[in-house]
N, C-alpha and C. Protein backbone atom coordinates (compact mmCIF):
# COMPACT_ATOMS: atom_id res chain seq x y z
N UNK A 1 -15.78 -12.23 -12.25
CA UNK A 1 -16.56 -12.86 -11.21
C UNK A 1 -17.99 -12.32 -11.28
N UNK A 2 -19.13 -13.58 -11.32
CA UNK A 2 -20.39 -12.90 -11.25
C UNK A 2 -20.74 -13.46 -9.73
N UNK A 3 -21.73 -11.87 -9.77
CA UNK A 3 -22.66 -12.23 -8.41
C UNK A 3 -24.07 -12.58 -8.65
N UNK A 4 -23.94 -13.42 -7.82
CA UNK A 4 -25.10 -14.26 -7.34
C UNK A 4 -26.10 -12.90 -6.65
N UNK A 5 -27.71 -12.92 -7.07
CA UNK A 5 -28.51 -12.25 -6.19
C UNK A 5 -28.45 -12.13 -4.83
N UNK A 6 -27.30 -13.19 -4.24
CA UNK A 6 -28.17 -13.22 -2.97
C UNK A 6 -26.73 -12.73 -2.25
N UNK A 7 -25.27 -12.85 -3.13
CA UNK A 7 -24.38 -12.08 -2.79
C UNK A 7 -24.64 -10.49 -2.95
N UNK A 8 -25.10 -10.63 -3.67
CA UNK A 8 -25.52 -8.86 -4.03
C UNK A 8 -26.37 -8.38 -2.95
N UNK A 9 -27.43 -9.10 -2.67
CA UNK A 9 -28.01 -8.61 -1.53
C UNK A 9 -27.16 -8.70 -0.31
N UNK A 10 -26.05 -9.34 -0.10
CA UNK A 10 -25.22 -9.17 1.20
C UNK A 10 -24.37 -7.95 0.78
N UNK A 11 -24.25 -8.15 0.16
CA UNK A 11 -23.09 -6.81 0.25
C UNK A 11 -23.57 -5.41 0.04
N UNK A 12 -24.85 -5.11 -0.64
CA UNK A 12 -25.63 -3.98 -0.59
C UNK A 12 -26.26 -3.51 1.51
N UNK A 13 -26.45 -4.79 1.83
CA UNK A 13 -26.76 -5.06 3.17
C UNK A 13 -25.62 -4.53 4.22
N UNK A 14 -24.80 -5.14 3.98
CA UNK A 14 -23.63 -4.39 4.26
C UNK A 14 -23.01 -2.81 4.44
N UNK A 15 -23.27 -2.79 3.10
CA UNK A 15 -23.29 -1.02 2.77
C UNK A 15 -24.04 -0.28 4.12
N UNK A 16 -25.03 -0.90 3.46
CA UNK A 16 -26.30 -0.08 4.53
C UNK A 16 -26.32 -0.10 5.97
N UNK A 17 -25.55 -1.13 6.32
CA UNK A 17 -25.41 -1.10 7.86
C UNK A 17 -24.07 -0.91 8.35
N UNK A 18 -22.91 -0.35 7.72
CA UNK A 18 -22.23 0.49 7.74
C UNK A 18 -21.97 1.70 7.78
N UNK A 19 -22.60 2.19 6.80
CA UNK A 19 -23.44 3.47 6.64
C UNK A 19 -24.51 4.11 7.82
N UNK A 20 -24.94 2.95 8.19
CA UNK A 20 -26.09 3.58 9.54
C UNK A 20 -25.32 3.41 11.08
N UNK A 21 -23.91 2.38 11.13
CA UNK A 21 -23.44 2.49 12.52
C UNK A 21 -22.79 3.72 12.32
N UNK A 22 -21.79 4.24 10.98
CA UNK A 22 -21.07 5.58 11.14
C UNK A 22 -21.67 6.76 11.49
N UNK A 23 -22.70 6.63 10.93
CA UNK A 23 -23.91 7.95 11.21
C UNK A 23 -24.56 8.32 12.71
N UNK A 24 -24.30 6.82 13.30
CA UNK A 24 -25.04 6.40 14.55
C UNK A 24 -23.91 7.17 15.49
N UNK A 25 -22.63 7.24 14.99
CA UNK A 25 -21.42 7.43 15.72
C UNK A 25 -20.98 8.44 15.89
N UNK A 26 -21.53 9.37 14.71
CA UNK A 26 -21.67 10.82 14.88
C UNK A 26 -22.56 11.81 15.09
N UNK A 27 -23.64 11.35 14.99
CA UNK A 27 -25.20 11.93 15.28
C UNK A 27 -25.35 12.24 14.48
N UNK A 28 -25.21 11.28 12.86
CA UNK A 28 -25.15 11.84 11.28
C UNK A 28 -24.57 13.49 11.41
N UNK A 29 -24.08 13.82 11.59
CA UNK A 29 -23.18 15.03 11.59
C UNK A 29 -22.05 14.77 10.26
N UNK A 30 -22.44 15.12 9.42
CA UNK A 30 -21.68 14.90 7.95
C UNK A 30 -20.24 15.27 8.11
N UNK A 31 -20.41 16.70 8.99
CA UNK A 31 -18.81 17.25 9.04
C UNK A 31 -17.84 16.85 9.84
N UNK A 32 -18.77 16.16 11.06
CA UNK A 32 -17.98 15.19 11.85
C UNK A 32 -17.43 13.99 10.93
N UNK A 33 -18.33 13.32 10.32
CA UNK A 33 -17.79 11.82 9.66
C UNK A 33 -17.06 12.06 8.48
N UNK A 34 -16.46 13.63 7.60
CA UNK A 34 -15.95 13.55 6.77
C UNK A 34 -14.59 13.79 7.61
N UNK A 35 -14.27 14.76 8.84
CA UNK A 35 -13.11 15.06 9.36
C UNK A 35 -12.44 14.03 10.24
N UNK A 36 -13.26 12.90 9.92
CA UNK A 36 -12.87 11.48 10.75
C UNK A 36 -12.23 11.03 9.90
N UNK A 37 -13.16 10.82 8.72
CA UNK A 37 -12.56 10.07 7.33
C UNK A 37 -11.06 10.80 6.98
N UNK A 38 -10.81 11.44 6.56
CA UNK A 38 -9.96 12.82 6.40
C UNK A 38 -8.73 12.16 7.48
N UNK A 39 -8.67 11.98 8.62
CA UNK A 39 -8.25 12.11 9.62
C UNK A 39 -7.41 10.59 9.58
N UNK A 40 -8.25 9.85 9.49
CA UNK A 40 -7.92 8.35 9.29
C UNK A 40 -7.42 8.13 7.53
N UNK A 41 -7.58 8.99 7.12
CA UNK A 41 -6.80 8.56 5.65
C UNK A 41 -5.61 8.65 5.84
N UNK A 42 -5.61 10.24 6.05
CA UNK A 42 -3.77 10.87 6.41
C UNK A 42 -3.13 9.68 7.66
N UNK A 43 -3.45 9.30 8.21
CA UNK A 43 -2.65 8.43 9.34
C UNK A 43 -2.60 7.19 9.06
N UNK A 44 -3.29 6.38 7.84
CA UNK A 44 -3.10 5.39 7.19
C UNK A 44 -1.49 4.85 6.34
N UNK A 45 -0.70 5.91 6.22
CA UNK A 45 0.09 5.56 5.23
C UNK A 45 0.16 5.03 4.28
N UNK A 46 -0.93 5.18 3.18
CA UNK A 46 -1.04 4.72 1.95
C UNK A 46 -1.03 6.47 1.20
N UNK A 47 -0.93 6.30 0.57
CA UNK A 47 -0.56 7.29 -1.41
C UNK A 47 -1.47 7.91 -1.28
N UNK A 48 -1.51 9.38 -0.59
CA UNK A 48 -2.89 9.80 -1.48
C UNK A 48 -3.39 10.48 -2.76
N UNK A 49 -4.09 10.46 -3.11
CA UNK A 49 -4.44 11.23 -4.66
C UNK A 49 -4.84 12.83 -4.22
N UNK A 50 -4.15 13.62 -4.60
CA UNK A 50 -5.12 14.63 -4.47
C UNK A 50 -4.85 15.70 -5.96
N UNK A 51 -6.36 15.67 -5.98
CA UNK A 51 -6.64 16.65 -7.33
C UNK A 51 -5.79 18.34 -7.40
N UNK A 52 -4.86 18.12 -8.63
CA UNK A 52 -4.01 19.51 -8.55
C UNK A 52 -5.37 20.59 -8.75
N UNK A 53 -5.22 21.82 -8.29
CA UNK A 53 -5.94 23.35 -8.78
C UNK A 53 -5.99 23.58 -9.71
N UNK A 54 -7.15 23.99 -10.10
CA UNK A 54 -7.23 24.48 -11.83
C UNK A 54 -6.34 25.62 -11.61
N UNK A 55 -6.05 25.89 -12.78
CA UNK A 55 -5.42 26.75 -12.82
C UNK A 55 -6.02 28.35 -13.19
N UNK A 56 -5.53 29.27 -12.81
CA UNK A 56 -5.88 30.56 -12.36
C UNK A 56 -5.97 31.38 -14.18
N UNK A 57 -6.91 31.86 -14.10
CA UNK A 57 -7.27 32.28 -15.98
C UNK A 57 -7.46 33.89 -15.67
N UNK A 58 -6.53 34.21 -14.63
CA UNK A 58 -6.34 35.99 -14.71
C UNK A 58 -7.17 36.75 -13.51
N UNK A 59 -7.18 37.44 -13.83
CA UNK A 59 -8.09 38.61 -12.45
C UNK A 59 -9.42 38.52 -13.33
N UNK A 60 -10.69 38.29 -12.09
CA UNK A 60 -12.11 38.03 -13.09
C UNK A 60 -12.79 39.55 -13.24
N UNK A 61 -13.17 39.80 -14.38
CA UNK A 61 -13.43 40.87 -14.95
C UNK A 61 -15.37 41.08 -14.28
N UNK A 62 -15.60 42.19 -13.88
CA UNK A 62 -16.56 42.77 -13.19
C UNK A 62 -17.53 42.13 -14.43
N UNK A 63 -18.82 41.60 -14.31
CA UNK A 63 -20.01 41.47 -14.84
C UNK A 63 -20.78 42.66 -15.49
N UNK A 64 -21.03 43.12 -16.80
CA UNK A 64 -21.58 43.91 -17.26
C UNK A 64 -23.20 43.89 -16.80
């Protein structure tokens, strides 16, 4: 599917005024709108992905 310029401009438009009511909703408070996001994922019931831990390469040796 191609977009049309003027779809592109709606949906970039979009973005942006999504982006500015969430911000509006938290007083852009980043840590507020990520522990919302966070919050509303887990209570969604969909699959989540989460990245396993690297894995641990020993006790880190003091810096010469």
């Amino acid at each position: 599917m191609t977009l049309k310029p003027k779809d592109h401009d709606t949906t970039i438009s979009d973005i942006h005024r999504t982006r500015r009511r969430i911000a509006e909703k938290f007083g852009g408070d980043l840590s507020a709108i990520l522990e919302d996001a966070k919050k509303r994922q887990e209570s969604c019931g969909h699959t989540i992905w989460r990245r396993s831990p690297k894995p641990s390469s020993g006790p880190e040796s003091p810096a010469s």
